[in-house]
N, C-alpha and C. Protein backbone atom coordinates (compact mmCIF):
# COMPACT_ATOMS: atom_id res chain seq x y z
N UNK A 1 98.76 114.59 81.59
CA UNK A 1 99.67 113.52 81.95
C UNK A 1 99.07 112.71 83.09
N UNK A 2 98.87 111.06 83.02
CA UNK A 2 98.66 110.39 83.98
C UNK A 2 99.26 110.91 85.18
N UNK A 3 98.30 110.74 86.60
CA UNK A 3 99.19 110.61 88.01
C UNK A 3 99.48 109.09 88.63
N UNK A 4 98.72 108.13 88.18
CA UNK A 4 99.03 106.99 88.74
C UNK A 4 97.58 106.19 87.54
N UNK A 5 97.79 104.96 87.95
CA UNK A 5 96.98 103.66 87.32
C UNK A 5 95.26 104.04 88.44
N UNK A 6 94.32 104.47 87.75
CA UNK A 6 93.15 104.28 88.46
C UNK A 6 92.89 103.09 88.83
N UNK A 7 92.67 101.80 87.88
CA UNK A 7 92.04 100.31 88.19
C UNK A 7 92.73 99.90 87.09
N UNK A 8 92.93 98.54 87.40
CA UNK A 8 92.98 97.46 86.83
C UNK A 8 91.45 96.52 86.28
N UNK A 9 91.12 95.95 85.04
CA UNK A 9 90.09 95.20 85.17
C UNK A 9 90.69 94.03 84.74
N UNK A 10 90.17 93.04 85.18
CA UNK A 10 89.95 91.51 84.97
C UNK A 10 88.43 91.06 84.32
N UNK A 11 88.91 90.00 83.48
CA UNK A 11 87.29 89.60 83.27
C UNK A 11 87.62 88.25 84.16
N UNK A 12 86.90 87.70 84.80
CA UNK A 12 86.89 86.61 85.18
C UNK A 12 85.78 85.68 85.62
N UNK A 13 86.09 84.46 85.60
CA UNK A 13 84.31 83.30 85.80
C UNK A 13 84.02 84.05 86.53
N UNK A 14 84.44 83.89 88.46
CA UNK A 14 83.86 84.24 89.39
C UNK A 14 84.07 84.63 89.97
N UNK A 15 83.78 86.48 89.88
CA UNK A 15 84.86 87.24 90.91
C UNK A 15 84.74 87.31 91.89
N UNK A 16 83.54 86.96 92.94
CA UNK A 16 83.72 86.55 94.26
C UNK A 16 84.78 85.62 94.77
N UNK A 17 84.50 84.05 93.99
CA UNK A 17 85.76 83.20 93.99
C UNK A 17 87.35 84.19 94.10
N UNK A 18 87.43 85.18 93.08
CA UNK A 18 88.65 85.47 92.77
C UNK A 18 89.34 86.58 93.75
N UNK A 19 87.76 87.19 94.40
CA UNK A 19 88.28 88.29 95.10
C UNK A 19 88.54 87.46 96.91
N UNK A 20 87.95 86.45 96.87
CA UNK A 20 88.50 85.64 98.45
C UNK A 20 90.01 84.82 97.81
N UNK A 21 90.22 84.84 96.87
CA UNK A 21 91.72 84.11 97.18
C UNK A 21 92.40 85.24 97.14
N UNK A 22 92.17 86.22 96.63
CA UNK A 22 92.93 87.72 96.60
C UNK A 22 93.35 88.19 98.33
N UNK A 23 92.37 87.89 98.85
CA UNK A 23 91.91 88.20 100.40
C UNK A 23 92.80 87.20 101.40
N UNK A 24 92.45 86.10 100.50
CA UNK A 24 93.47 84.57 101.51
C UNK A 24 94.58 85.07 101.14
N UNK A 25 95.16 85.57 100.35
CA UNK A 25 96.91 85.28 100.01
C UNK A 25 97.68 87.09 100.51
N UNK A 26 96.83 88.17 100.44
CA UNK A 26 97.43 89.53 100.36
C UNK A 26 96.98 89.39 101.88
N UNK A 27 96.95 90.80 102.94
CA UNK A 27 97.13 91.33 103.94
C UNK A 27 96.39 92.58 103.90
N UNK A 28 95.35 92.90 104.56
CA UNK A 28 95.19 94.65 104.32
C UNK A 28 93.47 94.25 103.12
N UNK A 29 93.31 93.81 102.47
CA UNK A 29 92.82 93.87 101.34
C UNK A 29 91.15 94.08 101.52
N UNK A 30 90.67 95.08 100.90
CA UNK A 30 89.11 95.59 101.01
C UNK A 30 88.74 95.01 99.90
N UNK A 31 87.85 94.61 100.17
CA UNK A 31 86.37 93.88 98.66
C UNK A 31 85.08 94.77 98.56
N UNK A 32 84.73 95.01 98.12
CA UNK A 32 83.50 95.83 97.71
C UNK A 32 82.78 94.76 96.47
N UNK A 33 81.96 94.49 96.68
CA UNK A 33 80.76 93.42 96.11
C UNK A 33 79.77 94.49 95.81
N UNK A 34 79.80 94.30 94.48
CA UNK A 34 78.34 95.07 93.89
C UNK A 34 77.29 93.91 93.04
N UNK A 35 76.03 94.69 93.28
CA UNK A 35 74.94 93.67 92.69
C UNK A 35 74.98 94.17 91.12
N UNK A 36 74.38 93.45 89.92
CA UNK A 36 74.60 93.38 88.98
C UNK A 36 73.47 94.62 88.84
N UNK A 37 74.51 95.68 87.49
CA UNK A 37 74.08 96.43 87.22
C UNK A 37 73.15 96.81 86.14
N UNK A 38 72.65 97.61 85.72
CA UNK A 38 71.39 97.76 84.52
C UNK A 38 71.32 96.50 83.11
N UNK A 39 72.40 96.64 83.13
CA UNK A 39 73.00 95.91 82.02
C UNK A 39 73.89 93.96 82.71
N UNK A 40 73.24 93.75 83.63
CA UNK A 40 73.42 92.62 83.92
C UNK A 40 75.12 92.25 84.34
N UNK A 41 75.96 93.12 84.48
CA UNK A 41 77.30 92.78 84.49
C UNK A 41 77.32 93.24 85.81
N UNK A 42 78.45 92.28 86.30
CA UNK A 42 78.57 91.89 88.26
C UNK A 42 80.17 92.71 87.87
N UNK A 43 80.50 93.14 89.11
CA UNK A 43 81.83 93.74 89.19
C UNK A 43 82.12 93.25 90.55
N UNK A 44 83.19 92.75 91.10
CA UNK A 44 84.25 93.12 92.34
C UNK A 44 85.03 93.23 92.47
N UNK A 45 84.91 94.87 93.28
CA UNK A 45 86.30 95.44 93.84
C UNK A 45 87.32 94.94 94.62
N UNK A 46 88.35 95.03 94.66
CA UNK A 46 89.41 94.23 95.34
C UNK A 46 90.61 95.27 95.43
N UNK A 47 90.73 96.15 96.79
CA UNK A 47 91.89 96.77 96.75
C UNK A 47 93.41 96.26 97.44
N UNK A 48 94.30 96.26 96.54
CA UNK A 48 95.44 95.78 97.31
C UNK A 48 96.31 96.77 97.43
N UNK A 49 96.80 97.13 98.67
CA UNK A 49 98.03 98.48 98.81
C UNK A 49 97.07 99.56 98.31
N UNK A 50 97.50 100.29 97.23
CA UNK A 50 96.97 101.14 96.47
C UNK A 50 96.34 101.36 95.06
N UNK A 51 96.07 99.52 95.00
CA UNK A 51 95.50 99.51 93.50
C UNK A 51 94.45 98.42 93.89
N UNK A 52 93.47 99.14 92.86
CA UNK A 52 92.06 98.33 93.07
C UNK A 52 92.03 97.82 91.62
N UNK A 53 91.73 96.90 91.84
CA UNK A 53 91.71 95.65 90.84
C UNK A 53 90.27 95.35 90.32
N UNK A 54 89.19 95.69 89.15
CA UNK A 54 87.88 95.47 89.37
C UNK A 54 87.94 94.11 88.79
N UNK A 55 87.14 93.26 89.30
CA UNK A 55 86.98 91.99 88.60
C UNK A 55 85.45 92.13 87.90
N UNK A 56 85.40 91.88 86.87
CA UNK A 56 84.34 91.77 85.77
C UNK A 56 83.74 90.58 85.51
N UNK A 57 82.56 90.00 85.66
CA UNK A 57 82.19 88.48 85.36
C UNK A 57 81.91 88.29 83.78
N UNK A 58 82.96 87.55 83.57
CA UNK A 58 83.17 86.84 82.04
C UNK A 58 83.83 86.08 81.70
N UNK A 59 84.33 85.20 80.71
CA UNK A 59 85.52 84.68 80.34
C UNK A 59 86.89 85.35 80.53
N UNK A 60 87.54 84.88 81.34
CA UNK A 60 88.47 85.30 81.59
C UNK A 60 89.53 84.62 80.27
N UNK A 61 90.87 84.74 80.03
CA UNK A 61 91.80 84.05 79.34
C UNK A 61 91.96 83.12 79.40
N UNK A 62 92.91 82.35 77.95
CA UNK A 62 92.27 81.09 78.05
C UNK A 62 93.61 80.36 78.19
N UNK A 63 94.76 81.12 78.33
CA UNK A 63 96.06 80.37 78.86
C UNK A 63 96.52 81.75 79.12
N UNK A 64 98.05 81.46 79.32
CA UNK A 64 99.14 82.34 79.89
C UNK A 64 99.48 82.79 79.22
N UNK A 65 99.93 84.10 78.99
CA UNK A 65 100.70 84.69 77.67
C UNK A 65 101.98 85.70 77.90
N UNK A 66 101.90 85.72 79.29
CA UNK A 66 103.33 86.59 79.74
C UNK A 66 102.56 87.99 80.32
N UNK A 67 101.38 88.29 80.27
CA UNK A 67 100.83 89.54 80.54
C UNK A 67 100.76 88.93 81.85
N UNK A 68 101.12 90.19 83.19
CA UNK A 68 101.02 90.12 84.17
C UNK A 68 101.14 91.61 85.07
N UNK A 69 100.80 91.07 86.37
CA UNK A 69 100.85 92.56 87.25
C UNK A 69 101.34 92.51 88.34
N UNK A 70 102.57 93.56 88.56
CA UNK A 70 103.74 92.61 89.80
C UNK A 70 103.37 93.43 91.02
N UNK A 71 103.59 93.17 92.12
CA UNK A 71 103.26 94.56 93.03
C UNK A 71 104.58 94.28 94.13
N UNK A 72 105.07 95.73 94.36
CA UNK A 72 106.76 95.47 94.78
C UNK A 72 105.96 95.10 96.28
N UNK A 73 106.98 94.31 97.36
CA UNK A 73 106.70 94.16 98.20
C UNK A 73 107.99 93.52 99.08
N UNK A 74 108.06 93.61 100.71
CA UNK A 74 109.08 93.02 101.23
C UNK A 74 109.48 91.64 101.03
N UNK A 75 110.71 91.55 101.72
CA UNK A 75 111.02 89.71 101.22
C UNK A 75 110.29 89.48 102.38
N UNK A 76 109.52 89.87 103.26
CA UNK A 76 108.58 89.47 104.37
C UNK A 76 107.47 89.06 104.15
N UNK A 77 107.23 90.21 103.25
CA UNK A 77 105.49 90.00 102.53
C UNK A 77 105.66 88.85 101.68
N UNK A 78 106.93 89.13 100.56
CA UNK A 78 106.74 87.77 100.17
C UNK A 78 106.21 86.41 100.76
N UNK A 79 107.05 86.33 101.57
CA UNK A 79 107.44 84.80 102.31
C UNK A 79 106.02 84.61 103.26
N UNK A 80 105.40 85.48 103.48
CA UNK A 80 103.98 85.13 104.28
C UNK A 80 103.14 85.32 102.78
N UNK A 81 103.22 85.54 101.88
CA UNK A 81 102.18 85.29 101.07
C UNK A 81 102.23 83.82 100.36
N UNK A 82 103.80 83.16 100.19
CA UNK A 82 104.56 82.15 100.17
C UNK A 82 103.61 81.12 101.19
N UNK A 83 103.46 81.38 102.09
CA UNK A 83 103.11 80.29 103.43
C UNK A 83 101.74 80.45 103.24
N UNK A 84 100.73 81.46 102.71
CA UNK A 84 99.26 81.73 102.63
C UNK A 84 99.10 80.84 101.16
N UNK A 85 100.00 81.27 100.39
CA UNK A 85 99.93 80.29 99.25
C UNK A 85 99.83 78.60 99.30
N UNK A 86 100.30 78.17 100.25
CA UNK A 86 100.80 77.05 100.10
C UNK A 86 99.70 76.31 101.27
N UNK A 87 99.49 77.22 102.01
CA UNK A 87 97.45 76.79 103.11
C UNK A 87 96.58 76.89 101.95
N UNK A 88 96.73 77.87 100.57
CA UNK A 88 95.56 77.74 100.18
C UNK A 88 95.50 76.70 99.11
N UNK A 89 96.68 75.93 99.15
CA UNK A 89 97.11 74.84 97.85
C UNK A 89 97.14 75.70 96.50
N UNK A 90 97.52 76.88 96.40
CA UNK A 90 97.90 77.36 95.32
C UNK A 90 99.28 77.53 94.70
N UNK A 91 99.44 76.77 93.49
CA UNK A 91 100.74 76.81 93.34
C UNK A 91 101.47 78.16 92.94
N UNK A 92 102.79 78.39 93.21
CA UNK A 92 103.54 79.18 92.73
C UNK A 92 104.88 79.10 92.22
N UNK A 93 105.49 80.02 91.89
CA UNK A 93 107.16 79.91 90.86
C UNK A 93 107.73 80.68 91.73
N UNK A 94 108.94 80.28 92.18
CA UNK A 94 109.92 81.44 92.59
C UNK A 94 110.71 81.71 91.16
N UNK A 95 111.42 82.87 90.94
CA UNK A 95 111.99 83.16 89.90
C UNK A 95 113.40 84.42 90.42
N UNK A 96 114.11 84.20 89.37
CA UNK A 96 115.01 85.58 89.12
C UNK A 96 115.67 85.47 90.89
N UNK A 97 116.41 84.51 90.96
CA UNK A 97 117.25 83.91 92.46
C UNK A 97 116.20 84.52 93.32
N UNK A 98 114.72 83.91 93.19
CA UNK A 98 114.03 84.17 94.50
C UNK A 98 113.82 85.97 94.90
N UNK A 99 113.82 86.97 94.03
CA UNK A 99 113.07 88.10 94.20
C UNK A 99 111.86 87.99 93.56
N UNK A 100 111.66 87.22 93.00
CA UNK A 100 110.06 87.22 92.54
C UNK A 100 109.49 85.76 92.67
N UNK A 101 108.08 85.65 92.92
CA UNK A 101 106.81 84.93 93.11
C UNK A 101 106.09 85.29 92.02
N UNK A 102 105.39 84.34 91.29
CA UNK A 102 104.69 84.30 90.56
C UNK A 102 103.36 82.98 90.85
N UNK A 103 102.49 83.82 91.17
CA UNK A 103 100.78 82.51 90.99
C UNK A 103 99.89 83.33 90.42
N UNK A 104 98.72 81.98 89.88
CA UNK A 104 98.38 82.44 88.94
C UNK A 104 96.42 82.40 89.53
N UNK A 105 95.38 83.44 89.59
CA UNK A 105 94.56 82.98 89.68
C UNK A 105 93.80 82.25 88.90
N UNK A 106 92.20 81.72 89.08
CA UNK A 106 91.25 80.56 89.04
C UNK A 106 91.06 80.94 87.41
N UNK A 107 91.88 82.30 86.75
CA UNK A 107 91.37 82.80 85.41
C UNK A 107 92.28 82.80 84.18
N UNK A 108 94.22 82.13 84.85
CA UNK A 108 95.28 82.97 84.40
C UNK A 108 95.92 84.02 84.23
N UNK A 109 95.29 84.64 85.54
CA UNK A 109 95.91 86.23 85.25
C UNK A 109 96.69 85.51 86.48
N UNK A 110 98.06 86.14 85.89
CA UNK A 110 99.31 85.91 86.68
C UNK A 110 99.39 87.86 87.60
N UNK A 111 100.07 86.90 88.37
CA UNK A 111 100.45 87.76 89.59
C UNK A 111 101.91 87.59 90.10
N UNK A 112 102.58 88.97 90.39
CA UNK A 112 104.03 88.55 90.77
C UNK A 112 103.95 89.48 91.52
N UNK A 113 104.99 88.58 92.81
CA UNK A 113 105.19 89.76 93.82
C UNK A 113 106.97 89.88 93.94
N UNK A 114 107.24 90.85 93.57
CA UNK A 114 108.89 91.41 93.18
C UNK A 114 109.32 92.59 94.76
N UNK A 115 110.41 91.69 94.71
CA UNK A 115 110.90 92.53 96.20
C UNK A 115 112.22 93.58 95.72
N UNK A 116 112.72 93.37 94.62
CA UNK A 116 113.42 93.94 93.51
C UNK A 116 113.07 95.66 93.99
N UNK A 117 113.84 96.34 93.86
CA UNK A 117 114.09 98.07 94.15
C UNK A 117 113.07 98.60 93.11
N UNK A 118 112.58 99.38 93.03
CA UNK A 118 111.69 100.28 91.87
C UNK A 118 112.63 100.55 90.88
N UNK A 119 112.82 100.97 89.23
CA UNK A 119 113.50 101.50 88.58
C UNK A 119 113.48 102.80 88.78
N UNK A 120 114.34 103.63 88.28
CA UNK A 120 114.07 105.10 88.28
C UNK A 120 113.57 105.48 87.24
């Protein structure tokens, strides 16, 4: 039985690009930059809270499709990621009377930050 989510991957153009807006908008957040491996494929790490996110250099998606990855957080965190959003000219959605944020990075992978209670 799973204990938790190891990584997340992304394919995306440019995961350096993707892992500094990750960095501009979250709090806390470690990058690990690796050089391209045997097989020519670049990876960067990007940990947020407790999930590391690998970004993969490739075509990322080619629109929106509702797939996304929310990470619970205060209406504090929100609202300063809200104000980091909006220095970095990245747009976002408030949704669901303002417990959730939704932006999207440089690839379409959507991101939501939900201040909403955990389910049981």
């Amino acid at each position: 039985m799973p204990v938790s989510i190891s990584h997340i991957a992304w394919i995306v153009s440019h995961p350096g690009r993707t892992a500094d807006l990750l960095a501009g908008v979250f709090e806390n957040v470690r990058i690990v930059r690796e050089a391209p491996d045997a097989e020519g494929h670049v990876e960067t790490r990007v940990r947020i809270g407790n999930t590391w996110l690998v970004l993969v250099e490739g075509q990322g998606p080619a629109s929106r499709n509702g797939d996304h990855v929310a990470f619970a957080v205060s209406k504090e965190e929100q609202l300063a990621c809200a104000r980091r959003l909006d220095e970095l000219a990245v747009d976002y959605m408030m949704s669901r009377e303002d417990s959730a944020l939704y932006f999207s990075d440089y690839d379409n992978h959507v991101i939501e930050l939900d201040t909403l209670p955990p389910v049981d």
